[in-house]
C-alpha atoms as a PDB file:
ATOM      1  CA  UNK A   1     102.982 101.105 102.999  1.00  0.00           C
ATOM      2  CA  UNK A   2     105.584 100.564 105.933  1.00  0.00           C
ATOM      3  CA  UNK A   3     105.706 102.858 108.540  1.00  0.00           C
ATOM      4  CA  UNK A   4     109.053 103.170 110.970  1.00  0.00           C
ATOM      5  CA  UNK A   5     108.629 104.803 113.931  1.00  0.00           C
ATOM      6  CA  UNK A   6     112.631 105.509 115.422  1.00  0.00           C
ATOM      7  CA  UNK A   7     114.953 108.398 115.530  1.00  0.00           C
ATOM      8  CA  UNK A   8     117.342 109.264 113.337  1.00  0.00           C
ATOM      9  CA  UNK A   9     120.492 108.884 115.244  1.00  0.00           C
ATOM     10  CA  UNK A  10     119.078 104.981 116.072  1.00  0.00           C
ATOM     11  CA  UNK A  11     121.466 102.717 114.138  1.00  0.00           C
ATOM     12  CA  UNK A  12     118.405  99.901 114.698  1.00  0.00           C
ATOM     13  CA  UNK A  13     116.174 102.290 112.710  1.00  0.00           C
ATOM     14  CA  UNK A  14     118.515 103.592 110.047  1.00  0.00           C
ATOM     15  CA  UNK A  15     118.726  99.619 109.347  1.00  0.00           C
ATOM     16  CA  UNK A  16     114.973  99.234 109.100  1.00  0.00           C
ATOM     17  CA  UNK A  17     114.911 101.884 106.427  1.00  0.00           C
ATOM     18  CA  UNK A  18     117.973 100.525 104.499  1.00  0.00           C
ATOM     19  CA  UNK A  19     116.307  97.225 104.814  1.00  0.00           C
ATOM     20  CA  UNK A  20     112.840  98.173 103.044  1.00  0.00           C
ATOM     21  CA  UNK A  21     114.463 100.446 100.437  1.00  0.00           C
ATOM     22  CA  UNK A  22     116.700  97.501  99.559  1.00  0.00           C
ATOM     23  CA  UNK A  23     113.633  95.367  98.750  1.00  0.00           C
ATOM     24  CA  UNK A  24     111.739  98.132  97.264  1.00  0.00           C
ATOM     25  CA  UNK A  25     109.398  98.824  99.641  1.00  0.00           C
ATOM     26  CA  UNK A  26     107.968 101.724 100.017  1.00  0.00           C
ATOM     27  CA  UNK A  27     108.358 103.289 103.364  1.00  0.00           C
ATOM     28  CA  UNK A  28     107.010 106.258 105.853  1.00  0.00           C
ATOM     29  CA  UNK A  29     109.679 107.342 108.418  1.00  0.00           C
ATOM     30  CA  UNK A  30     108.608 108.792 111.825  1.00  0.00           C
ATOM     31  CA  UNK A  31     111.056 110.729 113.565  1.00  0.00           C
ATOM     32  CA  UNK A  32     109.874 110.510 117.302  1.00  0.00           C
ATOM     33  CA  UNK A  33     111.881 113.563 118.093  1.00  0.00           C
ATOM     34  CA  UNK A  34     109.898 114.961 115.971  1.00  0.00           C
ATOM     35  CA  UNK A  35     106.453 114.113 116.444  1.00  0.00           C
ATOM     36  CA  UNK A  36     105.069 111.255 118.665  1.00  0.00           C
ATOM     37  CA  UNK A  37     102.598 109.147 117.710  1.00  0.00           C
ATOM     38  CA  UNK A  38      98.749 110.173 118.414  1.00  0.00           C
ATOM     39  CA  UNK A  39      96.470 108.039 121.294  1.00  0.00           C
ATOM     40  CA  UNK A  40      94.652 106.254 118.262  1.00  0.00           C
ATOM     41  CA  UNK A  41      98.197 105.170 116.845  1.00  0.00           C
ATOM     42  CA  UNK A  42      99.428 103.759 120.270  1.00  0.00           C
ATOM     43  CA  UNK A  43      96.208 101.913 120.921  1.00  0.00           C
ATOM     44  CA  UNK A  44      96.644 100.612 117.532  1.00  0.00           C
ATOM     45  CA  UNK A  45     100.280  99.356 118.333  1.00  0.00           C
ATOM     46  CA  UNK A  46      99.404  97.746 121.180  1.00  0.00           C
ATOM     47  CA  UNK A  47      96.992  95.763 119.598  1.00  0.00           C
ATOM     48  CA  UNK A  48     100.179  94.067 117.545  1.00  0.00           C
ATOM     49  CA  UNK A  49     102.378  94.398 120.697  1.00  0.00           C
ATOM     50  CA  UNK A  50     102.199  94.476 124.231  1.00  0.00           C
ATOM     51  CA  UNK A  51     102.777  97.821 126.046  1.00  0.00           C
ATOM     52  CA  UNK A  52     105.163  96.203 127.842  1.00  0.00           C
ATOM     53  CA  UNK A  53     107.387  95.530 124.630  1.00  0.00           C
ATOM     54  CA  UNK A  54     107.145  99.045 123.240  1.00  0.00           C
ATOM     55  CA  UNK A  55     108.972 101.011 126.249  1.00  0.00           C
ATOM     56  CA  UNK A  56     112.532 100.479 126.279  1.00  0.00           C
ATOM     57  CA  UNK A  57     113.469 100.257 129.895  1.00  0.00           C
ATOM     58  CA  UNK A  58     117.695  99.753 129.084  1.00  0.00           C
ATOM     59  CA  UNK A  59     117.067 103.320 127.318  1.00  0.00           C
ATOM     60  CA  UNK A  60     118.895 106.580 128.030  1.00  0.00           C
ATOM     61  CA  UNK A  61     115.263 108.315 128.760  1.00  0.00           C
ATOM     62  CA  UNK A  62     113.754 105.409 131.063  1.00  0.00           C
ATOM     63  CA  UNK A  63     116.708 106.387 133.405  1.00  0.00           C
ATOM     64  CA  UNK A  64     116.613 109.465 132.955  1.00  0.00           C
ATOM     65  CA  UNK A  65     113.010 109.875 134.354  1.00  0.00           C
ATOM     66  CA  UNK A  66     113.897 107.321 136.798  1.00  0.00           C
ATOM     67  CA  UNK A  67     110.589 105.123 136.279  1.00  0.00           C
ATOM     68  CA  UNK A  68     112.754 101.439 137.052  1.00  0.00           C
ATOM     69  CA  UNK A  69     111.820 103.203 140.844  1.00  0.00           C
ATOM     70  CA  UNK A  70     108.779 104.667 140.201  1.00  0.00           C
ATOM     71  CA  UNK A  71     105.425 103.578 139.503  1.00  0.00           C
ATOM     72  CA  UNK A  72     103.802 104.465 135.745  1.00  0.00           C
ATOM     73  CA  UNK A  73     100.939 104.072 133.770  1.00  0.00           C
ATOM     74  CA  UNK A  74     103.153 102.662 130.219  1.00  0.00           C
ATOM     75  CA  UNK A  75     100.571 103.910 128.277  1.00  0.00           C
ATOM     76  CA  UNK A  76     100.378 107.917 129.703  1.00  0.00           C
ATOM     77  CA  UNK A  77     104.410 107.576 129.642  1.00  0.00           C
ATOM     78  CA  UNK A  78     104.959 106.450 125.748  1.00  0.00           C
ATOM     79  CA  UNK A  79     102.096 109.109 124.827  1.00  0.00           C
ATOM     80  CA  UNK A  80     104.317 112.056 127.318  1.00  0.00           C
ATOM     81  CA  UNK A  81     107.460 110.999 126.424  1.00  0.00           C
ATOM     82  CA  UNK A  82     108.048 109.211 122.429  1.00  0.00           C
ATOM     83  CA  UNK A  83     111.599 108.923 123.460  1.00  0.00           C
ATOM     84  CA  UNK A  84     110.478 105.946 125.985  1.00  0.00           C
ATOM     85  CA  UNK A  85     109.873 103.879 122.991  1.00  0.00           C
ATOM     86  CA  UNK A  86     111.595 100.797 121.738  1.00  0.00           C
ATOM     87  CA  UNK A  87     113.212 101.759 118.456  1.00  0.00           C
ATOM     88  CA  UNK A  88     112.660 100.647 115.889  1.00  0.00           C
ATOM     89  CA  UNK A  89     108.534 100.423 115.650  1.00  0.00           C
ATOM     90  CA  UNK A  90     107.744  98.711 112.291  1.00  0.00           C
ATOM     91  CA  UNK A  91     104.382  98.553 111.224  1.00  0.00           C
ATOM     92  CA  UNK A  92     102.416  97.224 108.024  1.00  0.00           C
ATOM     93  CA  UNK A  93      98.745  97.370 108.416  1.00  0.00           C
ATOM     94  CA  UNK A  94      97.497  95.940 111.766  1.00  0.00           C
ATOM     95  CA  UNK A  95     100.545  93.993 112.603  1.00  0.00           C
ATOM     96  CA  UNK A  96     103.825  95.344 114.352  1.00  0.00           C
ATOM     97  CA  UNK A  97     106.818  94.743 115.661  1.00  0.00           C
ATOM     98  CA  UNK A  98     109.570  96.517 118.305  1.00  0.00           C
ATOM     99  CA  UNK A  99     113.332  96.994 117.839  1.00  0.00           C
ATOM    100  CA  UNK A 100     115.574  94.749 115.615  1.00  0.00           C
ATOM    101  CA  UNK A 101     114.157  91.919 114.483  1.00  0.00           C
ATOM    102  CA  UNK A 102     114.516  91.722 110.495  1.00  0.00           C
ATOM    103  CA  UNK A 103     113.021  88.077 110.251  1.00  0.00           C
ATOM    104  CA  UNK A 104     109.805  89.493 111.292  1.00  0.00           C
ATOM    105  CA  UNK A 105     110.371  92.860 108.520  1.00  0.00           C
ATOM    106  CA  UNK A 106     111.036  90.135 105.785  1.00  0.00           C
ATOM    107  CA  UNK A 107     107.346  88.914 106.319  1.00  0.00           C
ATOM    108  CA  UNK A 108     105.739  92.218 106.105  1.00  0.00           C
ATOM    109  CA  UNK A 109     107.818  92.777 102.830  1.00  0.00           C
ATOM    110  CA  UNK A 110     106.413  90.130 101.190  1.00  0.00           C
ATOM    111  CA  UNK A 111     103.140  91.188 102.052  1.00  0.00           C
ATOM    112  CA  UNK A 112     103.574  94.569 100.614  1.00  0.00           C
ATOM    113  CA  UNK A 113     104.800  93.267  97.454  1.00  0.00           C
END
């Protein structure tokens, strides 16, 4: 199973899910408004992409918080604030992938099927 990790007002994430329900994959949709994603589940996203990768740092909440002048741990910040994240998060099994990138979603649909 897929599993999108976005918001529902992202127009990057409402494209993810169109995209998988258009191929007939089945898919799990995490609203990070909602509920953030546990230490276990971040430590497993980094594994598949850089920390660096998974904030957003053109995002309305990076500049908000004011972190492009002050110094953070990535990993404390993403767990504090899910908001931080790059949106979409697409993941299928161990491998991932951050924000828009629906060459990389075609190969984890053909792994699902």
């Amino acid at each position: 199973m897929i599993q999108i990790f976005g918001t529902r007002k992202c127009p990057d994430t409402r494209k993810a899910e169109r995209f998988f329900r258009e191929r007939g994959v089945a898919i799990q949709v995490i609203d990070l408004r909602e509920k953030g994603v546990s230490p276990g589940e971040l430590r497993s996203l980094a594994r598949a992409v850089p920390l660096s990768e998974l904030i957003d740092t053109e995002g309305k909440e990076y500049e908000r918080l004011n972190l492009r002048y002050i110094r953070h741990n990535v990993e404390e910040m993403l767990l504090a604030h899910p908001l931080l994240f790059r949106t979409p998060i697409v993941r299928s099994g161990p491998r991932a992938a951050a924000g828009y990138h629906p060459e990389i979603w075609q190969t984890f649909a053909e792994a699902e099927k």
